[in-house]
Protein backbone atom coordinates (compact mmCIF):
# COMPACT_ATOMS: atom_id res chain seq x y z
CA UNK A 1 49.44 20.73 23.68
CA UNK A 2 49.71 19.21 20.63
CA UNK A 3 49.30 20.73 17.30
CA UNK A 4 48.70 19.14 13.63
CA UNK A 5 51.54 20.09 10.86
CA UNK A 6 50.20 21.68 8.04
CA UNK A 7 53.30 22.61 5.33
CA UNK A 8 55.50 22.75 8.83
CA UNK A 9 53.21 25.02 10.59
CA UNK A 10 50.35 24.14 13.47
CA UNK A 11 47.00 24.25 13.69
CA UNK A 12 45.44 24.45 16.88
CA UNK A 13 43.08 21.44 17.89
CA UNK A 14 39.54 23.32 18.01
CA UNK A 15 39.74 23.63 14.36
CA UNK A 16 41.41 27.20 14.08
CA UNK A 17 43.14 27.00 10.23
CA UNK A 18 46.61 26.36 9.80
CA UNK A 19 48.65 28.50 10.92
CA UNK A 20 47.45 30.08 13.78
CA UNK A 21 48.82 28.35 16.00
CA UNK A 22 52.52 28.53 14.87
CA UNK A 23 52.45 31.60 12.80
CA UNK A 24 51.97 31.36 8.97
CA UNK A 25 54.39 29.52 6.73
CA UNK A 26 54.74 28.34 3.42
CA UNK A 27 51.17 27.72 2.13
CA UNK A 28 49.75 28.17 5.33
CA UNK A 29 45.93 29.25 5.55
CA UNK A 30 45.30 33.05 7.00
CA UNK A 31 44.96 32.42 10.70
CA UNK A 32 41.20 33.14 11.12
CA UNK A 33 39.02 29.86 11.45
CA UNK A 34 36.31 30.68 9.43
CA UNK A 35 38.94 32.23 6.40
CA UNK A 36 38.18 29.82 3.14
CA UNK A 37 41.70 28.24 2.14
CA UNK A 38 42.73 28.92 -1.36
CA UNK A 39 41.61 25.52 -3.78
CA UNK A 40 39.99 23.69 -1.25
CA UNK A 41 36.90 22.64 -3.63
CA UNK A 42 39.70 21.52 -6.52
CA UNK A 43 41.06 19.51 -2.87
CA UNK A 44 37.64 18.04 -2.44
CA UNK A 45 36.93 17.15 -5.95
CA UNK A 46 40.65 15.36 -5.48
CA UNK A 47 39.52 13.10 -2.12
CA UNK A 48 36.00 12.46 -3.69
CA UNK A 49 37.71 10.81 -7.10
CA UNK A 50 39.65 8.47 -4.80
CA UNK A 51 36.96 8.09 -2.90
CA UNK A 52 34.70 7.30 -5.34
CA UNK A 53 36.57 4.11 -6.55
CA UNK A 54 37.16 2.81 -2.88
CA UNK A 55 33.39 3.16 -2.68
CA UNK A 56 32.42 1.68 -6.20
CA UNK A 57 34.71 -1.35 -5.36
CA UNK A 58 32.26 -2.55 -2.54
CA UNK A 59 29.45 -3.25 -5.27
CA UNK A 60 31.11 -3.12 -8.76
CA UNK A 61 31.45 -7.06 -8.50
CA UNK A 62 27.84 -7.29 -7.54
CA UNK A 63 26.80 -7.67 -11.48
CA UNK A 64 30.15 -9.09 -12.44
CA UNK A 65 29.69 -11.83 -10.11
CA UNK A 66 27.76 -13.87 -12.60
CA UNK A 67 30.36 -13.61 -15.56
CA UNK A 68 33.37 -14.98 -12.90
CA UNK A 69 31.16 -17.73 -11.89
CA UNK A 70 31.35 -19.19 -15.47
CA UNK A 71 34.75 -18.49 -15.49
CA UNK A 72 35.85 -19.12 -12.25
CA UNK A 73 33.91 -21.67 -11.18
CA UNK A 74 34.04 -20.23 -7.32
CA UNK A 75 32.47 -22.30 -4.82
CA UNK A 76 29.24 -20.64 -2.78
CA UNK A 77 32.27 -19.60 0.28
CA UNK A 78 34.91 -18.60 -2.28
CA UNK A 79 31.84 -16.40 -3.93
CA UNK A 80 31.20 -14.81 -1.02
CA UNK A 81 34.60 -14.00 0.22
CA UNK A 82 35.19 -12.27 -3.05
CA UNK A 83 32.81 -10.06 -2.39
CA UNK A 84 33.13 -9.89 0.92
CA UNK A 85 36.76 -9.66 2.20
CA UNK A 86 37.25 -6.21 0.82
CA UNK A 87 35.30 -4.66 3.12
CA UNK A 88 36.09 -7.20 5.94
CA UNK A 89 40.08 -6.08 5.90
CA UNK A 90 38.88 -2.71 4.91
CA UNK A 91 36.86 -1.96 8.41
CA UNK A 92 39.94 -4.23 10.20
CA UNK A 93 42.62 -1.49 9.47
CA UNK A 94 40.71 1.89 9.30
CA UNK A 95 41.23 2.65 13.22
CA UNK A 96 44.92 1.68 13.14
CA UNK A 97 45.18 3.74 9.24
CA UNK A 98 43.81 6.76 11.04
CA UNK A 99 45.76 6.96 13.87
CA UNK A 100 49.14 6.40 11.19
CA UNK A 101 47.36 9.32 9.42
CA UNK A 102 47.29 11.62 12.27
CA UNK A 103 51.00 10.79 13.49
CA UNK A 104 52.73 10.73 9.84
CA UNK A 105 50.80 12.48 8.06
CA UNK A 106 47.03 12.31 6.00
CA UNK A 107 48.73 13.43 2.75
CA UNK A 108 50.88 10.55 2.54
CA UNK A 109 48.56 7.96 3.18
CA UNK A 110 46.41 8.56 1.32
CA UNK A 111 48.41 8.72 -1.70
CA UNK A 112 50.88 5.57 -0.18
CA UNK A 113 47.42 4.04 0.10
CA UNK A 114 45.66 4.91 -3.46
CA UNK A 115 48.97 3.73 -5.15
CA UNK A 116 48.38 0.14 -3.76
CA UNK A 117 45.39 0.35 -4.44
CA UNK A 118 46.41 0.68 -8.24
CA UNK A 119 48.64 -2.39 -7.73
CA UNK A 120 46.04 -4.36 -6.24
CA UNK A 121 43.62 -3.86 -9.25
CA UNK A 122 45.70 -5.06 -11.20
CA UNK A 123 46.84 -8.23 -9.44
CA UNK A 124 42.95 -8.62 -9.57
CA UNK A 125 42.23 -7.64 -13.15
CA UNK A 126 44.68 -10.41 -13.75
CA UNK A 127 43.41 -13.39 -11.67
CA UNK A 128 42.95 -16.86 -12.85
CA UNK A 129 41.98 -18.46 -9.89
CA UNK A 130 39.67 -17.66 -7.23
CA UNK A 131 42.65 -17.65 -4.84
CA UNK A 132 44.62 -15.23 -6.75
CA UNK A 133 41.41 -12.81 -6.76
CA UNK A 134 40.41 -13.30 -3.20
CA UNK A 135 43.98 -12.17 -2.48
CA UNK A 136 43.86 -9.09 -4.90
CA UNK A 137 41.01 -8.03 -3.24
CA UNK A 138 42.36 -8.23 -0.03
CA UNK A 139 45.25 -5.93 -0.84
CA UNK A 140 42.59 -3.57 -2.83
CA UNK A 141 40.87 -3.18 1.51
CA UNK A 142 44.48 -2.49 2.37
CA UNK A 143 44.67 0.45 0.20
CA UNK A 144 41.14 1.50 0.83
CA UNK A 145 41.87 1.33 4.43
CA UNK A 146 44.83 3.77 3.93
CA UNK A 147 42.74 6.27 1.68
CA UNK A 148 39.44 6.36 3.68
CA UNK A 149 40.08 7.80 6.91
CA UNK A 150 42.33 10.68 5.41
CA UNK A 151 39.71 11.55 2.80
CA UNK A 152 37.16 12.41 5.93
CA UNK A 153 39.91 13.95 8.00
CA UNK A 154 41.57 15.83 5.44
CA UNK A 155 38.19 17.14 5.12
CA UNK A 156 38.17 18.26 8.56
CA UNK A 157 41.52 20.06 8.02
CA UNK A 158 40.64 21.79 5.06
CA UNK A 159 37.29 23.52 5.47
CA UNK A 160 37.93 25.44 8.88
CA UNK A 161 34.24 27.15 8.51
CA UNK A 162 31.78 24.75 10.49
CA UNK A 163 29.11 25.37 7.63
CA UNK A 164 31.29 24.49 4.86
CA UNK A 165 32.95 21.63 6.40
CA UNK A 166 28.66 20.29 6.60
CA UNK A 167 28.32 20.97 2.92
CA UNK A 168 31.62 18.95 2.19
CA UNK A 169 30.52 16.19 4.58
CA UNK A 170 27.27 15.96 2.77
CA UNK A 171 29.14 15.99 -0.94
CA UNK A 172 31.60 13.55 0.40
CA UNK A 173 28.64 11.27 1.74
CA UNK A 174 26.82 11.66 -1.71
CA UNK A 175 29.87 10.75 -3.66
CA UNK A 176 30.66 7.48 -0.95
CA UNK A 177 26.84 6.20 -1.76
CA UNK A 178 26.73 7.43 -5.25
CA UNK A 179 30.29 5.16 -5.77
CA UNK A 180 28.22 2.10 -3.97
CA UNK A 181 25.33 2.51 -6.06
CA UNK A 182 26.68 3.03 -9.68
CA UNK A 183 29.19 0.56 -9.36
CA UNK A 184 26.85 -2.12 -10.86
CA UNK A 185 26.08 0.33 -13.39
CA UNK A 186 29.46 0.90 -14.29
CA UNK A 187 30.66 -2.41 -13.80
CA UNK A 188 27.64 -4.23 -15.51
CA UNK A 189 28.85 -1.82 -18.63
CA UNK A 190 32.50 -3.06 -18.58
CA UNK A 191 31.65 -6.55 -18.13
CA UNK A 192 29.34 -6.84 -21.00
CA UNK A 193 32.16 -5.43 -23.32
CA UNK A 194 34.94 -6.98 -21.74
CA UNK A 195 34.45 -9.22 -19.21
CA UNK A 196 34.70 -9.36 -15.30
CA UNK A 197 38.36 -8.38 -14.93
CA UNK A 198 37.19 -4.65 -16.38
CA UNK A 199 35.67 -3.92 -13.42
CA UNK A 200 39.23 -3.90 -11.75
CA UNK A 201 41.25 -2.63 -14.94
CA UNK A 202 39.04 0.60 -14.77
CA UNK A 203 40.68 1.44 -11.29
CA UNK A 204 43.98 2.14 -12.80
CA UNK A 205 43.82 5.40 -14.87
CA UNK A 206 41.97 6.77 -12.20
CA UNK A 207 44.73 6.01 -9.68
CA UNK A 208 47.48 7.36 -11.99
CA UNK A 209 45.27 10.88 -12.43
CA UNK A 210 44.55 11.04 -8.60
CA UNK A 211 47.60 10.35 -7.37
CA UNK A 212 49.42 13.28 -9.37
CA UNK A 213 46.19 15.63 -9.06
CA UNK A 214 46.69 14.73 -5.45
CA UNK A 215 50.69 15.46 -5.21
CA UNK A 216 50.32 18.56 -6.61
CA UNK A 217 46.87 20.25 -4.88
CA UNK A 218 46.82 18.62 -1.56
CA UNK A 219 48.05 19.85 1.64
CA UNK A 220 49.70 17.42 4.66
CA UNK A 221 48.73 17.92 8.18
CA UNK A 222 50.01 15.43 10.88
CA UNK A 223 49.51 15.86 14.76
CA UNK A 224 52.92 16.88 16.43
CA UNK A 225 52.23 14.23 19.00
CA UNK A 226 55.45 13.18 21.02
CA UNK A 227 54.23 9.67 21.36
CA UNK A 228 54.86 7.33 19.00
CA UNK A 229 52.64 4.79 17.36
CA UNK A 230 51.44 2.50 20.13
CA UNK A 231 52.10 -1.43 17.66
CA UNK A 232 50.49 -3.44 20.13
CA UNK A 233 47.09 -1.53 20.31
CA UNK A 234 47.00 -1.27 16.71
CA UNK A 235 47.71 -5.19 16.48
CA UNK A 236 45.01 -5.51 19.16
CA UNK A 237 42.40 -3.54 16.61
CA UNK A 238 42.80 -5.49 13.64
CA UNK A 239 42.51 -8.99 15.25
CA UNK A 240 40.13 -8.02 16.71
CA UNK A 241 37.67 -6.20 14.14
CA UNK A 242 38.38 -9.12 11.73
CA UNK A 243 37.80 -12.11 14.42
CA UNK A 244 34.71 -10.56 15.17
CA UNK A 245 33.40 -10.30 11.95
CA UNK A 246 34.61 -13.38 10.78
CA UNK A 247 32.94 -15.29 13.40
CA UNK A 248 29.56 -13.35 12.98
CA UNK A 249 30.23 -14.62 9.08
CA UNK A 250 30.39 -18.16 10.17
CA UNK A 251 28.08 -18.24 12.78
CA UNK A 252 25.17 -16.67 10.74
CA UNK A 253 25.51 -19.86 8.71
CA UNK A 254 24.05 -21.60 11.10
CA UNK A 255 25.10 -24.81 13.21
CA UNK A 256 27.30 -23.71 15.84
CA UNK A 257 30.45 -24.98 14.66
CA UNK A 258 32.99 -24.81 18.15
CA UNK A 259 35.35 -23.34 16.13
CA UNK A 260 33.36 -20.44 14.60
CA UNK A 261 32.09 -19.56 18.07
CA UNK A 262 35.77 -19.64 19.23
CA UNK A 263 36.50 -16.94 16.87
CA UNK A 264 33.77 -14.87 17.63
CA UNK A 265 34.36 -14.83 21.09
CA UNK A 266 38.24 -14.23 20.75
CA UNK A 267 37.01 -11.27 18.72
CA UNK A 268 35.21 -9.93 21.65
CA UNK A 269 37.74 -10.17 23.81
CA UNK A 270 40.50 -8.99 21.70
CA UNK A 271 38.48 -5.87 21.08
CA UNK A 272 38.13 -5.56 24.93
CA UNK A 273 41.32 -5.66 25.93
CA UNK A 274 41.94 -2.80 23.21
CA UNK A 275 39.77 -0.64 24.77
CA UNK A 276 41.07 -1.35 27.91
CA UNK A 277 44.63 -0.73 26.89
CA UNK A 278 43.82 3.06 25.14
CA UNK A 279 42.40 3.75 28.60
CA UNK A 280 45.76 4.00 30.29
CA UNK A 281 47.82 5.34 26.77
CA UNK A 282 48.52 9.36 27.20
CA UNK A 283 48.27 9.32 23.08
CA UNK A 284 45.64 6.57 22.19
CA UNK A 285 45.23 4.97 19.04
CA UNK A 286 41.12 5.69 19.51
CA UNK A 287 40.23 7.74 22.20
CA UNK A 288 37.80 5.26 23.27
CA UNK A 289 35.86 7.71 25.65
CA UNK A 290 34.22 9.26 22.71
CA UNK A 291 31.94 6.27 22.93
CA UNK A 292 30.78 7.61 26.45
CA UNK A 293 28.76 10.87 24.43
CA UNK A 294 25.59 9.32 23.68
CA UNK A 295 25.03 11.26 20.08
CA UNK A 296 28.62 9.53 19.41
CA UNK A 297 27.75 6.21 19.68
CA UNK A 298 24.24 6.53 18.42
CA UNK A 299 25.97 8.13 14.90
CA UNK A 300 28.24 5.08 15.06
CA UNK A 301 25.33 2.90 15.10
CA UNK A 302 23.50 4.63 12.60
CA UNK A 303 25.82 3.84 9.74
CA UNK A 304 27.01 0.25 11.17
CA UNK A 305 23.55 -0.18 11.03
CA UNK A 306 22.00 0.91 8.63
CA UNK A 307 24.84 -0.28 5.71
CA UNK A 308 24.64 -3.74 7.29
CA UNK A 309 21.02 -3.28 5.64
CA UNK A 310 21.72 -1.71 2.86
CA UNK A 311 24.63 -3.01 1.40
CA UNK A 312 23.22 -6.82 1.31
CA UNK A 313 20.07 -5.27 -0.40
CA UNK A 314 21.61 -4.07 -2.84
CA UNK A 315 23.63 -7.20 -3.33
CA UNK A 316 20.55 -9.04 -3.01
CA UNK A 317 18.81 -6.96 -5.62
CA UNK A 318 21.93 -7.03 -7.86
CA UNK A 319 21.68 -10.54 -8.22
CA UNK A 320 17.67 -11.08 -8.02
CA UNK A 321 17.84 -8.05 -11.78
CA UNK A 322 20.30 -10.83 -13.22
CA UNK A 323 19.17 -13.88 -12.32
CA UNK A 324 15.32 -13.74 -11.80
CA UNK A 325 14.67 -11.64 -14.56
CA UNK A 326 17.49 -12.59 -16.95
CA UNK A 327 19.09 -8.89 -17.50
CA UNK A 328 22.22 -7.98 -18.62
CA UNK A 329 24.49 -7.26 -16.27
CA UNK A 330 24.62 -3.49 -17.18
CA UNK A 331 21.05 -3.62 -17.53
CA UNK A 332 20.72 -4.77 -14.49
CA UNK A 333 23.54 -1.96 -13.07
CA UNK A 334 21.32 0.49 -14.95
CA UNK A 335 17.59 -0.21 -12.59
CA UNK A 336 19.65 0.19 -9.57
CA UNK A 337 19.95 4.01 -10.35
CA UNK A 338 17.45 5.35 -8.41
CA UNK A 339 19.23 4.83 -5.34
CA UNK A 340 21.88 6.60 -6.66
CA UNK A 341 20.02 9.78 -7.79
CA UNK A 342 18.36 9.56 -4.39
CA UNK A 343 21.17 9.40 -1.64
CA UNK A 344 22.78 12.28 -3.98
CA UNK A 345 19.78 14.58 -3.11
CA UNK A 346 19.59 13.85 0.18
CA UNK A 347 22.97 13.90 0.97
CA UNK A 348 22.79 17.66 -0.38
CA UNK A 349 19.61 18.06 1.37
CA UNK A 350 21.07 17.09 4.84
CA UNK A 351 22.89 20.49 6.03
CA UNK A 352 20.19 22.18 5.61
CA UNK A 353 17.57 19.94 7.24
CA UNK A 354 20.09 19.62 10.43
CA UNK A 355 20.16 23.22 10.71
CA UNK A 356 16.36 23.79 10.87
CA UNK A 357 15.25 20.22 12.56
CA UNK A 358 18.33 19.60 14.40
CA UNK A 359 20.03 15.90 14.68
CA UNK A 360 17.35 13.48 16.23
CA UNK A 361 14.93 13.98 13.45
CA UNK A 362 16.98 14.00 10.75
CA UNK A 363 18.36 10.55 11.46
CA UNK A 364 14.95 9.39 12.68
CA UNK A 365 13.85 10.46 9.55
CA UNK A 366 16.79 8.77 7.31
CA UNK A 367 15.87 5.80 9.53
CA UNK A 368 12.35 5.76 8.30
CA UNK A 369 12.98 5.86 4.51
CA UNK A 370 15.18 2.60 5.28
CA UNK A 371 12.06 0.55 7.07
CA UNK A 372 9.47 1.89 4.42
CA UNK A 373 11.65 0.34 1.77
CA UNK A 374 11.76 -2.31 3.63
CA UNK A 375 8.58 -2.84 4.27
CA UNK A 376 7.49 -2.43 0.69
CA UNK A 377 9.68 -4.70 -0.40
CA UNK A 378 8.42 -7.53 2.53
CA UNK A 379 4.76 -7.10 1.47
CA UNK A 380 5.40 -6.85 -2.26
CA UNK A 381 3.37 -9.71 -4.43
CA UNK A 382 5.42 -12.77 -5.91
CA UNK A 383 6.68 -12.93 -8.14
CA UNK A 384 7.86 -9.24 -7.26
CA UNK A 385 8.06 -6.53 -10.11
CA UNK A 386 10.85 -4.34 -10.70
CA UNK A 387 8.26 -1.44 -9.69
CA UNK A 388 8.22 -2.66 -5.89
CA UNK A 389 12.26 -3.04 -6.24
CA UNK A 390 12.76 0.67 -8.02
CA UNK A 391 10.24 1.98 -5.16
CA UNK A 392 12.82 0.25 -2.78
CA UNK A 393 15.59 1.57 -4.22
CA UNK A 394 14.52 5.11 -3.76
CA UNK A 395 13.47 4.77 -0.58
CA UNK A 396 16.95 3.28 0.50
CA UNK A 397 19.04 5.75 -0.94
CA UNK A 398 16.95 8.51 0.30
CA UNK A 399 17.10 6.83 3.86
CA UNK A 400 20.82 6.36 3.64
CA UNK A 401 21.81 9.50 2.42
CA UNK A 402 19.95 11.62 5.63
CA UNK A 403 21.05 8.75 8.31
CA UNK A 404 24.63 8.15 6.85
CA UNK A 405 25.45 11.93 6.08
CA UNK A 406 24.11 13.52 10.07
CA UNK A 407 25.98 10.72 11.20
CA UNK A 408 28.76 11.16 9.60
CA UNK A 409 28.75 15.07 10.84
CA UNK A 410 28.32 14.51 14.20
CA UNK A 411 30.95 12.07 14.42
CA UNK A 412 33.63 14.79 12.92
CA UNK A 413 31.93 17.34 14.96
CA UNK A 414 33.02 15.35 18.32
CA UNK A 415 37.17 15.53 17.67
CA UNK A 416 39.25 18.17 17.58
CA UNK A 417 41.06 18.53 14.46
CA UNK A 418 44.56 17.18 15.39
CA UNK A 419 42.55 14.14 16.12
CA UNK A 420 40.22 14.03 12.45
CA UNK A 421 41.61 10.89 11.52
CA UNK A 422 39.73 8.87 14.78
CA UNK A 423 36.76 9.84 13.83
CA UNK A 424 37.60 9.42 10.03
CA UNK A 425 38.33 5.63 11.06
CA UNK A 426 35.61 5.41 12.84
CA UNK A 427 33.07 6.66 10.54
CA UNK A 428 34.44 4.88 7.51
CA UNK A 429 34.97 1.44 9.75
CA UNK A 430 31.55 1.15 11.08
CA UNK A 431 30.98 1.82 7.00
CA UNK A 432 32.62 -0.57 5.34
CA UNK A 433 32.36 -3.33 7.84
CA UNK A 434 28.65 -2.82 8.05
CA UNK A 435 28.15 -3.72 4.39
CA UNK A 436 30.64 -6.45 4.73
CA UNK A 437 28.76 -7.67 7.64
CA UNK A 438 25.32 -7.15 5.52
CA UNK A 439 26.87 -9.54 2.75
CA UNK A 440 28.18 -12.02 5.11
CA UNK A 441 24.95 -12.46 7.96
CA UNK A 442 21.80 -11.24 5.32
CA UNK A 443 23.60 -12.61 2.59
CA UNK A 444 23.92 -16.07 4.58
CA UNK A 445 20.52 -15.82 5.86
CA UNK A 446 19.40 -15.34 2.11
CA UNK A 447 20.86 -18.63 0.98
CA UNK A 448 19.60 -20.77 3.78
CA UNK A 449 15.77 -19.72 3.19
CA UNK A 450 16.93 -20.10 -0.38
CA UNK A 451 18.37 -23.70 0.16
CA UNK A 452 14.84 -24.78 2.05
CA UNK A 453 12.59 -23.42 -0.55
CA UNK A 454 14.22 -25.88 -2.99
CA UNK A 455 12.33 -29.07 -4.08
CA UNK A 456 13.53 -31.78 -2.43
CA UNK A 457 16.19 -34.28 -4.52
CA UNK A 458 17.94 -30.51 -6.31
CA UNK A 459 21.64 -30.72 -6.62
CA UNK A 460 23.93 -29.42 -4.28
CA UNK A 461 25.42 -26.83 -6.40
CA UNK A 462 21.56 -26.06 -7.64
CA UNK A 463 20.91 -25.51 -3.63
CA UNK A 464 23.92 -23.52 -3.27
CA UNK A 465 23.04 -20.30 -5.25
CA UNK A 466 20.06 -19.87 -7.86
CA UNK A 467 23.40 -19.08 -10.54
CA UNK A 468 23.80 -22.95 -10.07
CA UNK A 469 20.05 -23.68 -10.60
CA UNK A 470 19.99 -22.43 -14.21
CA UNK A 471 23.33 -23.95 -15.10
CA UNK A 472 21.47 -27.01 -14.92
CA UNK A 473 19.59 -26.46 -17.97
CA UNK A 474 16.65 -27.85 -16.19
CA UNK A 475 13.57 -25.21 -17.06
CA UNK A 476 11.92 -26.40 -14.25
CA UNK A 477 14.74 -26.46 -11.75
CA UNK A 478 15.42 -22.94 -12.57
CA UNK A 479 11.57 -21.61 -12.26
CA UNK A 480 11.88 -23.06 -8.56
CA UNK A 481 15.25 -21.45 -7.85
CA UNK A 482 13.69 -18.06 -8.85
CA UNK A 483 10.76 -18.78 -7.15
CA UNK A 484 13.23 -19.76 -3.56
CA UNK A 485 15.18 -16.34 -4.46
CA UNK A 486 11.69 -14.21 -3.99
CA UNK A 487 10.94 -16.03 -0.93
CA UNK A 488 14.22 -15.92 0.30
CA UNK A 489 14.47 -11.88 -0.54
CA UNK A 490 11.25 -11.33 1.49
CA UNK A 491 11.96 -13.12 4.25
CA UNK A 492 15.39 -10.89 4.39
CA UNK A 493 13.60 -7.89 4.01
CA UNK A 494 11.65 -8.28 7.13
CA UNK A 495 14.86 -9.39 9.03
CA UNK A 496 16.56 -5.86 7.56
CA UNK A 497 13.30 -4.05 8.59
CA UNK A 498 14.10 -5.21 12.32
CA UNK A 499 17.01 -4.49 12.50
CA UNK A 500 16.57 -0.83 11.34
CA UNK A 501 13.85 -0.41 13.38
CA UNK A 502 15.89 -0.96 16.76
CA UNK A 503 18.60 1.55 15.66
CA UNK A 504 15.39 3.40 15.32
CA UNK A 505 14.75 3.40 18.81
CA UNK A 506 17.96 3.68 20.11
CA UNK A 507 18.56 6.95 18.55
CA UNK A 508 15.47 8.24 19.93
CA UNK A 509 16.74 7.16 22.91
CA UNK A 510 20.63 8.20 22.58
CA UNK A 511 20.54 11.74 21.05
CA UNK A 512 19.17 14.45 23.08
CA UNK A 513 16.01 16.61 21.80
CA UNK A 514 17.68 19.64 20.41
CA UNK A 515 21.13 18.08 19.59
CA UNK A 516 22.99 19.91 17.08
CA UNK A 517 26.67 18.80 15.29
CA UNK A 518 29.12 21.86 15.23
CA UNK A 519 28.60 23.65 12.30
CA UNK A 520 24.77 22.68 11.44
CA UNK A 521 23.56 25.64 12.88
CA UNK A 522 25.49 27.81 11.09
């Protein structure tokens, strides 16, 4: 049987600490399961730093995006890829990152990966063209993709006792949305005193402090699997992922281009003849079966879902505080706190509601925050006030933090520990692609009502984006454009409130009355 190396000792798969399985060695835990190992809050505080950047750098650009237009001059594609891509190349390479993780070890990716993610910020920081950026911020998904799995599963290793490992999920979830949501904050703050490459130069002193906290503090567990890394299936995940959501990308921008279809089907099948392949492996690179437990895939779903929604609405709502109402961008990153302070409370709130209500109703209940917000925000008067979009914002991040934080425990709840870095990669790919894939489709969906609410005879760049609308100078253009972003933002929040909704009823469906995650009723 295989066993994960912790400090050159085993661990035995059901979660037993490290140790037991091999007898003690050098810094091993005490052998009992539920024994606390020495530090491991200092370990968490360590993964939820690094984590919090990865997360922050999904949305810090959000209220920078303005500032690089001026200087940029990005087209409406080149726009959207820079915000974009990161989490596009992110979700391609977290299943193949956490199978690397499990074989070589989680220590050492994660700090191979948070190192290029230092180097990446500041090939960013220093960009002059859009080119130049869009590639800095591909390399900045590479090193989140090696850091993001191995904060989760490192998790997993760490806190042996099912009930702490739930309160560690639920700080870790808090600290992934919290990142997400203050990122305008922080980034509108940087931007106004320095500009848009600030939002990438902060990165690097928290690297540098990390990365040594994270030398010294954390432990390394790998699985002592006899079978190596199998290339092909790992090749087979990343086209695959990335076809798939390139051609949803394209295709939500309507028109049917051959070629965009092409891609999305290749994706498809790609992605099927991966599963296929980790069928026959003895030592897959995702144990695809996991997908036959219902409560798996439904938790999956949940935070594909669900961030697909969220992520463009905040986005959306990034750019509608800037542009619509003319606020600084860390004015603007300042009114999208409340979803901050919100997902942090329920993400604490979470272990305890899944140990008196179970599963099912906590993510039902997640769910329905998300479609009230929603709602409120479909049916809200225009021109909308920032009261409807601050009521929004709560309700979102309340939403999020129940849905995203049960899902994220039953997902860890359904491997064995030698195996924490599948679901790792699995909960932190249907993440980050979800609010790539948010960006992309809603985001694309956005700017075509947004195009047809325009007068007829407006510029194309004026069409393009409601940034290019007041760069006109034209009062009267730019009333319209605001006018088109409102419309636009309603009709997206009705297309959002759908698409919760049926992830609504298929957890209802999917998750068994009474379901618990190991470790919530403890």
């Amino acid at each position: 049987m295989a066993r994960d190396d912790h400090r050159g000792t085993g661990e035995d798969p059901a979660g037993t600490a490290p140790g037991a399985a091999g007898g003690p060695g050098p810094g091993a835990a005490p052998t009992h399961a539920s024994a606390p190992a020495p530090g491991r809050w200092a370990m968490l505080a360590v993964l939820c730093a690094s984590l919090l950047v990865v997360a922050m750098d999904a949305t810090i650009l959000n209220v920078a995006l303005p500032s690089l237009i001026d200087d940029m001059r990005p087209t409406a594609l080149q726009q959207l890829w820079i915000i974009d891509v990161y989490g596009l190349v992110l979700g391609g390479l977290l299943v193949t990152t956490g199978a690397i993780g499990d074989r070589f070890g989680r220590k050492r990716l994660f700090l191979t990966g948070f190192v290029i993610f230092g180097l990446a910020s500041v090939l960013a920081a220093t960009s002059g063209t859009p080119g130049q950026l869009i590639t800095g911020r591909v390399l900045l998904g590479i090193g989140g993709a090696l850091v993001m799995p191995s904060t989760l599963s490192l998790i997993r290793n760490i806190f042996t006792d099912p009930h702490e490992r739930t309160l560690a999920i639920g700080i870790w979830a808090a600290v992934a949305g919290a990142g997400a949501a203050v990122g305008p904050l922080i980034g509108g703050l940087l931007v106004e005193a320095y500009g848009w490459s600030a939002a990438f130069w902060v990165n690097v002193p928290v690297v540098a402090v990390t990365v040594l906290a994270g030398l010294r503090l954390l432990p390394e567990f790998r699985a002592a699997s006899p079978h190596p890394l199998d290339w092909p299936s790992a090749v087979l995940s990343v086209v695959g992922i990335i076809a798939l959501a390139w051609g949803i990308k394209h295709v939500a921008k309507g028109g049917l281009v051959p070629t965009d279809l092409l891609v999305l089907v290749v994706g498809l099948v790609v992605l099927g003849w991966f599963a296929r392949r980790q069928l026959g492996l003895a030592d897959p690179l995702l144990d695809v079966r996991l997908f036959l437990s219902r409560p798996f895939t439904a938790a999956a779903l949940v935070i594909l879902l669900a961030m697909l929604a969220a992520g463009a609405a905040l986005f959306l709502v990034s750019l509608w505080l800037q542009y619509v109402h003319g606020y600084q961008p860390f004015q603007a990153g300042l009114r999208t706190l409340p979803i901050a302070a919100a997902m942090l409370v329920a993400s604490l709130l979470t272990p305890r509601l899944m140990h008196r209500l179970g599963v099912r109703p906590v993510l039902a209940l997640g769910l329905a925050g998300l479609m009230a917000g929603f709602l409120l925000l479909a049916l809200s008067p225009e021109p909308t006030s920032y009261g409807y979009v601050a009521a929004f914002l709560v309700a979102l991040g309340l939403g999020d933090g129940l849905a995203v934080t049960t899902a994220s425990a039953v997902l860890v709840s359904a491997v064995p520990a030698e195996r924490a870095g599948q679901a790792g990669a699995v909960s932190e790919t249907a993440y980050e692609l979800g609010v790539g894939l948010g960006v992309a489709l809603l985001g694309s969906i956005h700017g075509s009502v947004y195009a047809r609410h325009m007068p007829a005879g407006t510029p194309d760049r004026a069409r393009e984006s409601i940034g290019g609308a007041i760069e006109t100078g034209d009062h009267g253009l730019a009333a319209a454009a605001r006018s088109a972003f409102d419309s636009a933002l309603t009709v997206t929040s009705y297309v959002s409130l759908g698409i919760v909704a049926v992830v609504t009823v298929l957890v209802v469906w999917m998750v068994p009355k009474g379901f618990r995650a190991a470790g919530s009723a403890h």
